[in-house]
N, C-alpha and C. Protein backbone atom coordinates (compact mmCIF):
# COMPACT_ATOMS: atom_id res chain seq x y z
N UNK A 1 120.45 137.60 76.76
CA UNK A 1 119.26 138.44 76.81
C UNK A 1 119.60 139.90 76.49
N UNK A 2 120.71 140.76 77.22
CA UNK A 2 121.26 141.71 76.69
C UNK A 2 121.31 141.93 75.34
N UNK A 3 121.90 141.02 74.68
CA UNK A 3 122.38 140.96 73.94
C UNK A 3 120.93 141.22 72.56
N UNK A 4 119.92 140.41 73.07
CA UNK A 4 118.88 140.65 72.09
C UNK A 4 118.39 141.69 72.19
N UNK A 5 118.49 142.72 73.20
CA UNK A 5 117.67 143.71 73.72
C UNK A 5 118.65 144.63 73.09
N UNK A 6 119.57 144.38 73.15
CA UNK A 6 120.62 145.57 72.06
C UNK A 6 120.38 145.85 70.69
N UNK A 7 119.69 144.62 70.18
CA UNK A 7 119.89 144.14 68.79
C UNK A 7 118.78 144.66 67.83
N UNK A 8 117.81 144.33 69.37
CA UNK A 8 116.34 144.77 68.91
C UNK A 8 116.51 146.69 68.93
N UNK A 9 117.18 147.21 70.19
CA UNK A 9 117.34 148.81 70.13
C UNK A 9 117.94 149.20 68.81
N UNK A 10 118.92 148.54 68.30
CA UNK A 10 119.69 149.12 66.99
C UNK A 10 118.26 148.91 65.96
N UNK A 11 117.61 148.21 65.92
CA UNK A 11 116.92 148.11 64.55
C UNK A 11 115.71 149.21 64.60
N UNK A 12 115.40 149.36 66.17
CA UNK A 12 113.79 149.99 66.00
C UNK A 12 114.51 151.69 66.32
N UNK A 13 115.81 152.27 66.68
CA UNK A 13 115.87 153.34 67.00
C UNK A 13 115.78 154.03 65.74
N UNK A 14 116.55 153.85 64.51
CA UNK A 14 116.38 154.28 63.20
C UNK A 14 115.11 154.49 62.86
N UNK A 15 113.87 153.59 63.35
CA UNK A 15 112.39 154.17 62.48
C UNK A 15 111.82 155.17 63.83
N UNK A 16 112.43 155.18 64.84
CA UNK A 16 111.95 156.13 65.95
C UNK A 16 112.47 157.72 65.67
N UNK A 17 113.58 157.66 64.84
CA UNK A 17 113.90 159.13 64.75
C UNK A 17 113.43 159.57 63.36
N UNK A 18 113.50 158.40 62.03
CA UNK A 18 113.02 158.95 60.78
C UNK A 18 111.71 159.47 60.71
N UNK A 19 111.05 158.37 61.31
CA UNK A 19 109.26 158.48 61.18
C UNK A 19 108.88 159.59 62.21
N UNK A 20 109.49 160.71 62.69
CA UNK A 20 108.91 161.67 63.94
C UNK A 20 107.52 162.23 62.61
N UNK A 21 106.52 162.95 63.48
CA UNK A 21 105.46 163.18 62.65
C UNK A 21 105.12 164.37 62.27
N UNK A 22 105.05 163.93 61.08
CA UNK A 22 104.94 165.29 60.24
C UNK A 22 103.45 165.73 59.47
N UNK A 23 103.38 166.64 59.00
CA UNK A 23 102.32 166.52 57.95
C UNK A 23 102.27 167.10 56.92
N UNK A 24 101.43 166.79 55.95
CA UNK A 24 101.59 166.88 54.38
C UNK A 24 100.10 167.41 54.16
N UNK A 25 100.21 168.61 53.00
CA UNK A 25 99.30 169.42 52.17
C UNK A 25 99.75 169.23 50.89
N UNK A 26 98.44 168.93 50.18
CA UNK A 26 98.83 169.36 48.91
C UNK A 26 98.73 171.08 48.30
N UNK A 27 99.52 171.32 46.97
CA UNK A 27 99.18 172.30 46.80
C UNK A 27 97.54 172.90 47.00
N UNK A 28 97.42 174.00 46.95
CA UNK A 28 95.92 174.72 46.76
C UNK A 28 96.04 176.32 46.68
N UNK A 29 95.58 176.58 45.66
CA UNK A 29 95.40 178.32 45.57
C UNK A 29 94.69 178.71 45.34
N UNK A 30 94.42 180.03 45.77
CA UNK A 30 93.55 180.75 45.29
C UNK A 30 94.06 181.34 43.96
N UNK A 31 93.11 182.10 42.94
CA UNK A 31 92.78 182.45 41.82
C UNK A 31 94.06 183.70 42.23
N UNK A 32 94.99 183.87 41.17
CA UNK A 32 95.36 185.11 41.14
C UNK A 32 94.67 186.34 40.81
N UNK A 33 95.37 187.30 41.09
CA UNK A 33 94.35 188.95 40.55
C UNK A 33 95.20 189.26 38.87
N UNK A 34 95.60 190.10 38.70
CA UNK A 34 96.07 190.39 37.66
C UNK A 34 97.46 190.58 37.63
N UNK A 35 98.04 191.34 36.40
CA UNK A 35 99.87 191.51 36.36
C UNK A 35 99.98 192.66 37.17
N UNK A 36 99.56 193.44 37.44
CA UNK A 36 99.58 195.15 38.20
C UNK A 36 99.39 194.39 39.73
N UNK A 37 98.48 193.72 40.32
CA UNK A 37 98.08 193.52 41.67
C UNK A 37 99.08 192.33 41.92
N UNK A 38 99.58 191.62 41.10
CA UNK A 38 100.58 190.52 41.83
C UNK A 38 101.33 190.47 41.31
N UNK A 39 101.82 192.12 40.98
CA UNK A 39 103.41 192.72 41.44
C UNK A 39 103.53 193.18 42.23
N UNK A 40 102.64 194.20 42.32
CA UNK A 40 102.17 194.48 43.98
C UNK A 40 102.40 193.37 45.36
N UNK A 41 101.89 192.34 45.01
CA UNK A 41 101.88 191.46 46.01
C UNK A 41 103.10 190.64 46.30
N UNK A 42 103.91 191.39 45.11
CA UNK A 42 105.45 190.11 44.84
C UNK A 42 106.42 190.89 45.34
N UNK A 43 107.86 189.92 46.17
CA UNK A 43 108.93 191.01 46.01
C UNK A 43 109.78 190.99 44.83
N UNK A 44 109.71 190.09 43.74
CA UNK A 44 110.41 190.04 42.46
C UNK A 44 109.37 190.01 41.06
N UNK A 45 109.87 190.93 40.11
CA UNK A 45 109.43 190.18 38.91
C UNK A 45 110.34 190.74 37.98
N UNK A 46 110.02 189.42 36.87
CA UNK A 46 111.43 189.80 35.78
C UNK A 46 110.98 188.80 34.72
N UNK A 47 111.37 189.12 33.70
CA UNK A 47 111.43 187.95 32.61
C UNK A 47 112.85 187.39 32.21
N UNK A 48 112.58 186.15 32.06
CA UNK A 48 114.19 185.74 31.45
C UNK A 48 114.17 184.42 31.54
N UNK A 49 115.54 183.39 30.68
CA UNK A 49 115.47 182.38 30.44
C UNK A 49 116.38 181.51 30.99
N UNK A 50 115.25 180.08 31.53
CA UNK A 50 116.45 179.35 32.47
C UNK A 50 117.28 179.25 31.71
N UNK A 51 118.87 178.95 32.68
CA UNK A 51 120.10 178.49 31.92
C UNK A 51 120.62 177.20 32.46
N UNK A 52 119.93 176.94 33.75
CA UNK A 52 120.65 175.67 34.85
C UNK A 52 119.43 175.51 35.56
N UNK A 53 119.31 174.08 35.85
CA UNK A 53 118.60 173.58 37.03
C UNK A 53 119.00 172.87 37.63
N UNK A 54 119.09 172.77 39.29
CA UNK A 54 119.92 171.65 40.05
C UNK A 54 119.10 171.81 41.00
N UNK A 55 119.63 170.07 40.86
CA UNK A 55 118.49 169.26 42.21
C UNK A 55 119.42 169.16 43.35
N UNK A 56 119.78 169.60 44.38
CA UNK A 56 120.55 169.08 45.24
C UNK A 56 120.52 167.85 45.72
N UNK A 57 119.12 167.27 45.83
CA UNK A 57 118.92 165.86 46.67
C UNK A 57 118.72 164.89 45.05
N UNK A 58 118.96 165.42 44.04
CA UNK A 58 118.92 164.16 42.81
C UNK A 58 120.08 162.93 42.99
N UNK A 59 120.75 162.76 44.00
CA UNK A 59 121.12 161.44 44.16
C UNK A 59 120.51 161.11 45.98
N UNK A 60 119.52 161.45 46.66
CA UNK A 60 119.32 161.35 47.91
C UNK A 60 118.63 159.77 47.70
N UNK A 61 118.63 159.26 48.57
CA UNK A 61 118.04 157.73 48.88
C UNK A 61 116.58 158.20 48.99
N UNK A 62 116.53 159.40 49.83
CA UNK A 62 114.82 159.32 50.49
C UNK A 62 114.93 161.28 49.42
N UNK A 63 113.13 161.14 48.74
CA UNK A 63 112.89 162.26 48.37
C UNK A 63 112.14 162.95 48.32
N UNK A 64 111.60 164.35 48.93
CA UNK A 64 110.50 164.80 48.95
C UNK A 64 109.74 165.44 48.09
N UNK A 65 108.69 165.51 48.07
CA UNK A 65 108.04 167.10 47.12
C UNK A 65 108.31 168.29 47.38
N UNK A 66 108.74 168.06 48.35
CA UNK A 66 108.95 169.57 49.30
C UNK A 66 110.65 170.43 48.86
N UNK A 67 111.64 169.42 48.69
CA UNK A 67 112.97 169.17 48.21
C UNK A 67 112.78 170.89 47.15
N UNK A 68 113.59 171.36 47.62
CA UNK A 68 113.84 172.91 46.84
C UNK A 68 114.78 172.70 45.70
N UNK A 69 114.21 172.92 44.66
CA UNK A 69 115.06 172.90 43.37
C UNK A 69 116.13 174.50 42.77
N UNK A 70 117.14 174.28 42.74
CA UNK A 70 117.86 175.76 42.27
C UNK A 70 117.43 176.35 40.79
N UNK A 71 116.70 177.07 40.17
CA UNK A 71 116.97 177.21 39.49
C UNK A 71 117.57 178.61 38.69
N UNK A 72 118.70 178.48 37.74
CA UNK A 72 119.67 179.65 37.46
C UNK A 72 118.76 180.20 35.63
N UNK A 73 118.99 181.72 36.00
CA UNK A 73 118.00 182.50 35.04
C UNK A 73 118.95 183.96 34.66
N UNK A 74 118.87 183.91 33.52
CA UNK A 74 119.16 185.04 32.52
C UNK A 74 118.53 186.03 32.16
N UNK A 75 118.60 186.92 33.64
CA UNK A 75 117.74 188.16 33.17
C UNK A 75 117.39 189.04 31.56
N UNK A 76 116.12 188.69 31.50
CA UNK A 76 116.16 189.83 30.29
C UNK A 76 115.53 190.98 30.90
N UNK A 77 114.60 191.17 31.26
CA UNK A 77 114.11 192.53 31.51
C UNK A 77 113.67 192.23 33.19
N UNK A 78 113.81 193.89 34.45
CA UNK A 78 113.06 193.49 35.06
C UNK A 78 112.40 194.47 35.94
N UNK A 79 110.82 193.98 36.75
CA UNK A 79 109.91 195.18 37.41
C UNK A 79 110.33 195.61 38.39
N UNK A 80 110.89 194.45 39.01
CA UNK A 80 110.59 194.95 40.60
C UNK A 80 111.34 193.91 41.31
N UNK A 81 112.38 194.30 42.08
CA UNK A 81 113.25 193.39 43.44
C UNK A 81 114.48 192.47 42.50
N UNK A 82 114.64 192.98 41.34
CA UNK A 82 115.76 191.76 40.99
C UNK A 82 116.68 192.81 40.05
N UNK A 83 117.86 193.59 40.32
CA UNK A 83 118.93 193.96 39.43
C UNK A 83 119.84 193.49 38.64
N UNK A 84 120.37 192.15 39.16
CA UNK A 84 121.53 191.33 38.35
C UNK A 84 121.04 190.63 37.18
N UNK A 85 121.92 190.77 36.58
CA UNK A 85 122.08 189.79 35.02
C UNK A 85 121.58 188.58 35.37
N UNK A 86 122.00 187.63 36.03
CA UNK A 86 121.68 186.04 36.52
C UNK A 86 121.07 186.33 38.32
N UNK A 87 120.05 185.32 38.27
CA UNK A 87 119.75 185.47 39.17
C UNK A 87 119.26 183.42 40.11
N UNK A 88 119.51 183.59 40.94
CA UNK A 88 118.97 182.15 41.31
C UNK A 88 117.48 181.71 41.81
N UNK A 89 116.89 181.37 41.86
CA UNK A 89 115.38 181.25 42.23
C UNK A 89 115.06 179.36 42.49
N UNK A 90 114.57 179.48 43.47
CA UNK A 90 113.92 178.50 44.64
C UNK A 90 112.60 177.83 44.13
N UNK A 91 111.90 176.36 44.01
CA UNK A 91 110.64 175.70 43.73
C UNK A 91 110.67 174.78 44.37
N UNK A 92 109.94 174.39 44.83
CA UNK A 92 110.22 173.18 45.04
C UNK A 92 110.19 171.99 44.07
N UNK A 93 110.36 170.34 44.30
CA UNK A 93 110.09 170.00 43.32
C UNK A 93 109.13 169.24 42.49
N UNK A 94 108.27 169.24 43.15
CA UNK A 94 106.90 168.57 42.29
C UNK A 94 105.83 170.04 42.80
N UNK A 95 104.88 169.78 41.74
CA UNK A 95 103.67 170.83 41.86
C UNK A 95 102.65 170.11 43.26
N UNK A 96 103.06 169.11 43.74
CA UNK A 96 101.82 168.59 44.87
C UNK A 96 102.31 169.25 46.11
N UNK A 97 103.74 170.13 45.90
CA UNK A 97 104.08 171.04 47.11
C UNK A 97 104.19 172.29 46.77
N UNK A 98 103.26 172.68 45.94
CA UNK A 98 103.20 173.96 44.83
C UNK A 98 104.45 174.10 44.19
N UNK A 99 105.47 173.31 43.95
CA UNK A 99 106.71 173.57 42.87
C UNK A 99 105.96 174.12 41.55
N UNK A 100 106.82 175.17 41.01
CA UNK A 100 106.63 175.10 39.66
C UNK A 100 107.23 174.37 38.50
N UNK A 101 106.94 174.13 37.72
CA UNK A 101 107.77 173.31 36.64
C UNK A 101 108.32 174.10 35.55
N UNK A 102 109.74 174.34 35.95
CA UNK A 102 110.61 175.32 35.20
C UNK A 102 111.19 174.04 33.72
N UNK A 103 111.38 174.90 32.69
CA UNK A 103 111.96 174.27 31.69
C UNK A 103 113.52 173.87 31.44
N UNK A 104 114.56 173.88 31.14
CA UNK A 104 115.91 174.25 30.56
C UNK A 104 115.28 175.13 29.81
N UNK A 105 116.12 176.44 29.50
CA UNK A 105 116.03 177.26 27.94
C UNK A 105 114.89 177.65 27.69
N UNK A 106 113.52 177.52 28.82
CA UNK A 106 112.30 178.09 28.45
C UNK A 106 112.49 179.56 29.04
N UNK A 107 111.50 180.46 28.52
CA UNK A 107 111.38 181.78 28.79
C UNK A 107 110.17 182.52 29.73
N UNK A 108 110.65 182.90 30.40
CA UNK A 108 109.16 182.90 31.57
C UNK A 108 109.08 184.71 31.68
N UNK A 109 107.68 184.71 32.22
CA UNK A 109 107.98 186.00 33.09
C UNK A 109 107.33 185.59 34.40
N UNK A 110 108.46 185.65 35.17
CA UNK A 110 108.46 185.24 36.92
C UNK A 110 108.04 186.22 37.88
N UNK A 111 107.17 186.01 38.96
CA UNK A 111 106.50 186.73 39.86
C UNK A 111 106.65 185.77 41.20
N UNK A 112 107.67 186.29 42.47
CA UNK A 112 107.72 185.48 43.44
C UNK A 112 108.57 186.69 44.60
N UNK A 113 108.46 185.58 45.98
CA UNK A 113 109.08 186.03 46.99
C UNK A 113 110.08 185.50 47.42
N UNK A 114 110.50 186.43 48.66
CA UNK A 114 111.63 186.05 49.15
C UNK A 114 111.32 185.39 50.46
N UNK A 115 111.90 184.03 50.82
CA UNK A 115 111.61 183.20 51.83
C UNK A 115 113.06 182.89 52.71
N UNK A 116 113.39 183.30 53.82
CA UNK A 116 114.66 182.99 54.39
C UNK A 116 115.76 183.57 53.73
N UNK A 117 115.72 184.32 52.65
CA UNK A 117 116.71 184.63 52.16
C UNK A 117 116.96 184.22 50.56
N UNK A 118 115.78 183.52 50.41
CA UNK A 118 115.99 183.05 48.70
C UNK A 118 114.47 183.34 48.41
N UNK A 119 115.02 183.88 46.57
CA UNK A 119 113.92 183.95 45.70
C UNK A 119 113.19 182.32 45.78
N UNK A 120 112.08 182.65 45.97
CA UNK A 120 111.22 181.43 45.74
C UNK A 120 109.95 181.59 44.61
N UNK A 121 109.60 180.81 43.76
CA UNK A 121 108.36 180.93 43.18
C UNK A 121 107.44 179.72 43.46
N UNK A 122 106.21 179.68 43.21
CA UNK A 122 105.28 178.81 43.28
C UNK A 122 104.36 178.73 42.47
N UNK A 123 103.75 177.39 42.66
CA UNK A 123 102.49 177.39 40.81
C UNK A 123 101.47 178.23 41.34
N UNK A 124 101.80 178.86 42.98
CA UNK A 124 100.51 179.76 43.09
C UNK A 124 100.53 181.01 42.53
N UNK A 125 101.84 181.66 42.14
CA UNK A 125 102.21 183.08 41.60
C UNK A 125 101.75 182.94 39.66
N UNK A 126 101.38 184.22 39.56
CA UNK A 126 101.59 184.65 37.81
C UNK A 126 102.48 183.96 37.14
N UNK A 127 103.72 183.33 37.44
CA UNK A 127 104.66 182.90 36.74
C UNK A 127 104.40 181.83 35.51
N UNK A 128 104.47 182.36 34.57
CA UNK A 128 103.91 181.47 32.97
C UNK A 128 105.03 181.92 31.91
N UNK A 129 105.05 180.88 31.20
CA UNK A 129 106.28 181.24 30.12
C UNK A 129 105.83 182.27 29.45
N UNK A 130 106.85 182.85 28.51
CA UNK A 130 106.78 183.98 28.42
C UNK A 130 105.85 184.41 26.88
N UNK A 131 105.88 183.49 26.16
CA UNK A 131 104.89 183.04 25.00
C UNK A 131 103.28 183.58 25.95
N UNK A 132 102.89 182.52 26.60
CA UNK A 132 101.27 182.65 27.36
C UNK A 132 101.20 184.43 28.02
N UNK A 133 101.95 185.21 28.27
CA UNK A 133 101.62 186.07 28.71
C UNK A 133 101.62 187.65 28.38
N UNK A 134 101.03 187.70 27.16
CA UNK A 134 100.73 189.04 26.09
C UNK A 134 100.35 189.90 27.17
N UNK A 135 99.36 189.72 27.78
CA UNK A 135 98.66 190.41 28.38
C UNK A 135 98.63 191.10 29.38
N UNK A 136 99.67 189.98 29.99
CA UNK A 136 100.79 190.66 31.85
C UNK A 136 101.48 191.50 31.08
N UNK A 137 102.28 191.14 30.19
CA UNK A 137 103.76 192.16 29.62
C UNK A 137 103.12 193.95 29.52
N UNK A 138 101.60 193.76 28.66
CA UNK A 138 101.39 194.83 28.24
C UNK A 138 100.71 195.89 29.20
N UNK A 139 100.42 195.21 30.76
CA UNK A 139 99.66 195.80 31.36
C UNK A 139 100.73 196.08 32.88
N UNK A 140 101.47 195.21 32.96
CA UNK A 140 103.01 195.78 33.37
C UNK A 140 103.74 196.79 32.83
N UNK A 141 103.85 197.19 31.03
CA UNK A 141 104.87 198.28 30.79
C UNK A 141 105.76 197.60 29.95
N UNK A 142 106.63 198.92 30.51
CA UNK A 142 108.47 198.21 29.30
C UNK A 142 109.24 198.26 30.89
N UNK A 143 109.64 197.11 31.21
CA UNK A 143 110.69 196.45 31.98
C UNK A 143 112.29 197.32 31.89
N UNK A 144 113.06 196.86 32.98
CA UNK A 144 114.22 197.68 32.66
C UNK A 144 115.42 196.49 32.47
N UNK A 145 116.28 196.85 31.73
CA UNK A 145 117.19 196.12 31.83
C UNK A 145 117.76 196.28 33.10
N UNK A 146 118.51 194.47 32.99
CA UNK A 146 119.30 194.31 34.75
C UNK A 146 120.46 195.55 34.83
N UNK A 147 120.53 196.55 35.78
CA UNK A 147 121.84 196.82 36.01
C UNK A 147 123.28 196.19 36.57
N UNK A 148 123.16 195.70 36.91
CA UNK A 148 124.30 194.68 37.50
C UNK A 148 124.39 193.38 37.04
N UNK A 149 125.85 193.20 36.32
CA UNK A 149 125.86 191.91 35.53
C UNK A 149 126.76 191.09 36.43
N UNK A 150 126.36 189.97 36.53
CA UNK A 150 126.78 189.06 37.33
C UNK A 150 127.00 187.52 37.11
N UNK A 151 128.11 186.55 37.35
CA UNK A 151 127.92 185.16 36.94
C UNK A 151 128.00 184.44 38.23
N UNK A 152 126.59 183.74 38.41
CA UNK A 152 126.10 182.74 39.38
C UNK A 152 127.57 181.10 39.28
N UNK A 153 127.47 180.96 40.15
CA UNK A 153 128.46 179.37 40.33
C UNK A 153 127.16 178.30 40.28
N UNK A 154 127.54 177.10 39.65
CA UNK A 154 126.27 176.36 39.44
C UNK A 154 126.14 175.75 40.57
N UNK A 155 124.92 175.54 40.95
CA UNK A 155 124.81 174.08 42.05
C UNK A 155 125.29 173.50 43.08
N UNK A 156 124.87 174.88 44.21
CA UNK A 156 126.04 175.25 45.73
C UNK A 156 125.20 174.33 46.10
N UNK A 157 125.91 173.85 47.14
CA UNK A 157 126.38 172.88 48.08
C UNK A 157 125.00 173.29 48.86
N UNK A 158 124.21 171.93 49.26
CA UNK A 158 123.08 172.22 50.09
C UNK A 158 123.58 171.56 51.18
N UNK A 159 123.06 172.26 52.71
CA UNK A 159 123.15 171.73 53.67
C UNK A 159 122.51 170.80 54.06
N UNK A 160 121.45 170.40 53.30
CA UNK A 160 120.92 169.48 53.79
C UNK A 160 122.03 167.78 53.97
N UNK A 161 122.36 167.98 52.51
CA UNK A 161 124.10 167.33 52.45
C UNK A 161 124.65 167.52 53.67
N UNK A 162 125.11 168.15 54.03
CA UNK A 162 125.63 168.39 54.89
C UNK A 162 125.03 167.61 56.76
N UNK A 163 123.79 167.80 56.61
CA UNK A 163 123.13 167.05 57.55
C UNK A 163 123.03 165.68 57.69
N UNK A 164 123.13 165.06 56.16
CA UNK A 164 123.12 163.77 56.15
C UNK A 164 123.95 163.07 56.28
N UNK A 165 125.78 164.04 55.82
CA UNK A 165 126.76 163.12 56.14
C UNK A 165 126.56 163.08 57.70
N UNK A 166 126.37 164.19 58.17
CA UNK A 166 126.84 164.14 60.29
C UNK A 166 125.80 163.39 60.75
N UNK A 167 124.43 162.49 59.77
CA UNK A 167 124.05 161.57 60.94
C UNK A 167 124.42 160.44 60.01
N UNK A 168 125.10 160.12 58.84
CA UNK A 168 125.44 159.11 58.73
C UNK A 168 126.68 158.63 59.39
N UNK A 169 127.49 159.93 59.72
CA UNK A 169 128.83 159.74 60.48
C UNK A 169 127.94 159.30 62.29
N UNK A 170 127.54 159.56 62.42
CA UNK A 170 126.82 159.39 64.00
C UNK A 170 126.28 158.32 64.19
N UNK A 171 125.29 157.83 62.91
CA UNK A 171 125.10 156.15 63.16
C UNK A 171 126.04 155.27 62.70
N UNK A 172 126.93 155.12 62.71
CA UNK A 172 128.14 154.87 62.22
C UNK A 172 128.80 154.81 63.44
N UNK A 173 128.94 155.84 64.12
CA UNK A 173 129.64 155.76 65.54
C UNK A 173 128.91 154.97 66.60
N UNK A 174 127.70 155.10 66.12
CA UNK A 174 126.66 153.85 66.78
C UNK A 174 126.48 152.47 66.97
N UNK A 175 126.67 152.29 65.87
CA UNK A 175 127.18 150.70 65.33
C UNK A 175 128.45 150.17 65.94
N UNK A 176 129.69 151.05 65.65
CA UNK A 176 130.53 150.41 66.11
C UNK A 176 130.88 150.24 67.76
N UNK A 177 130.11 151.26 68.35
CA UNK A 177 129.93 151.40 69.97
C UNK A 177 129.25 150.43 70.58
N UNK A 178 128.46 149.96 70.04
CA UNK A 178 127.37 148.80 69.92
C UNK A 178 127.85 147.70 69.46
N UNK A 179 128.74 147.44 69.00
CA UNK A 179 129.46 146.04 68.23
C UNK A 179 130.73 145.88 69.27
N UNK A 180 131.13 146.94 69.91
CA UNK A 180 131.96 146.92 70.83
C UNK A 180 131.18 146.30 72.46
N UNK A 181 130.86 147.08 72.61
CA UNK A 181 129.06 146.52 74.17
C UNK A 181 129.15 145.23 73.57
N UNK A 182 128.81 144.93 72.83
CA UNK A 182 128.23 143.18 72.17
C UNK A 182 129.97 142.57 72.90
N UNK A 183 130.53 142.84 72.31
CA UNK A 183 131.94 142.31 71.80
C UNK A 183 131.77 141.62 73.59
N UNK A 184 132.30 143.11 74.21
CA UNK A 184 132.74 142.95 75.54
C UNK A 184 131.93 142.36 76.12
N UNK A 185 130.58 142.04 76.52
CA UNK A 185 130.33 140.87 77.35
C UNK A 185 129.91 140.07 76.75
N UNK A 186 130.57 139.67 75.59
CA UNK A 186 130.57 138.39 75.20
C UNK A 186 131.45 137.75 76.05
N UNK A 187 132.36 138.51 75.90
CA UNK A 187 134.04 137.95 76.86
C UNK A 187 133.61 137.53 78.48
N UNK A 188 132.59 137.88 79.20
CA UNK A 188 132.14 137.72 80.13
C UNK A 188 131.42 136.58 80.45
C-alpha cells in the first residue's frame, strides 16, 4: 500500500508544482502619439541594424510567448539613452506577448525602455524598420553618432538555464531517494 501511495506522490507532485496558476494577456495597445512624444516617453532611441538574434530557450522542452529574445544591433545613429556602437535589446518572443518581430540584417529605428536592467522593446513602441519611417527620422532631426565603440559577446548564458538544470538536478535527487524508500521496505 505504501508503496502505491509513493508511486502515485512521484507522478502527481510534478503537475502540482508545474501547473501553479498563472495568467495570460494578450498583447493590446494603445495608438502611439508621434516621433517627438514617444521619445519623450522612451528611455532609448536609435537606429541601426540587427547583427544577432538569440533565443536562449530555442532548445527548451516547454516554451513561452513571454520567453525574452536577445537581440544584438549596430548602432548607426542615436537620440536618446544609448551611446555604444553595439547595443543588446530585449522582446519577447511572439507578438501575442507584445514581442516585436526583429529581422537578421533588417534596419530599424527603435524606441524602447529599460526593464530590470535591460533594453526592452515592444510592438507597442514606434519601433518600425527603417525604410517605413520618413517621417519619425525627419521630425526627430539628425541623430548623433554612437560615442563609444564597443563589441557585445553573442548569446549570454540565461538563467533561466540555469534554473532548469537545479530542478532537474533536484528531481533527480528525488527519484533516487524514492527508489531507495521503495528499495528498503521492500526488504521488510
Amino acid at each position: 500500500m505504501r508503496i502505491k501511495l509513493l508511486l502515485v506522490f512521484l507522478f502527481i507532485f510534478p503537475f502540482l508544482v508545474n501547473f501553479s496558476s498563472t495568467s495570460s494577456l494578450a498583447c493590446s495597445c494603445i495608438e502611439p502619439g508621434g516621433a517627438v512624444e514617444e521619445m519623450d516617453n522612451s528611455d532609448f532611441v536609435f537606429t541601426g541594424k540587427v547583427t544577432a538574434i538569440h533565443d536562449p530557450n530555442k532548445n527548451a522542452f516547454i516554451k513561452s510567448s513571454a520567453d525574452l529574445l536577445e537581440i544584438k544591433f549596430e548602432v548607426s545613429d542615436t537620440w536618446k539613452g544609448v551611446e555604444a556602437s553595439e547595443v543588446l535589446i530585449y522582446t519577447e518572443r511572439d507578438s501575442a506577448s507584445c514581442g516585436f518581430k526583429f529581422t537578421l540584417d533588417g534596419e530599424y529605428l527603435v524606441y524602447g525602455n529599460e526593464h530590470d536592467g535591460k533594453k526592452s522593446v515592444n510592438l507597442c513602441s514606434n519601433t518600425a524598420l527603417l525604410v517605413e519611417v520618413a517621417d519619425d527620422l525627419a521630425a526627430l532631426g539628425k541623430g548623433q553618432k554612437p560615442s563609444e565603440v564597443v563589441e557585445l559577446a553573442e548569446g549570454q548564458q540565461n538563467s533561466m538555464d540555469i534554473l532548469i538544470t537545479i530542478f532537474a538536478g533536484v528531481a533527480l535527487l528525488i527519484i533516487v531517494a524514492s527508489a531507495m524508500f521503495v528499495k528498503k521496505f521492500n526488504r521488510r
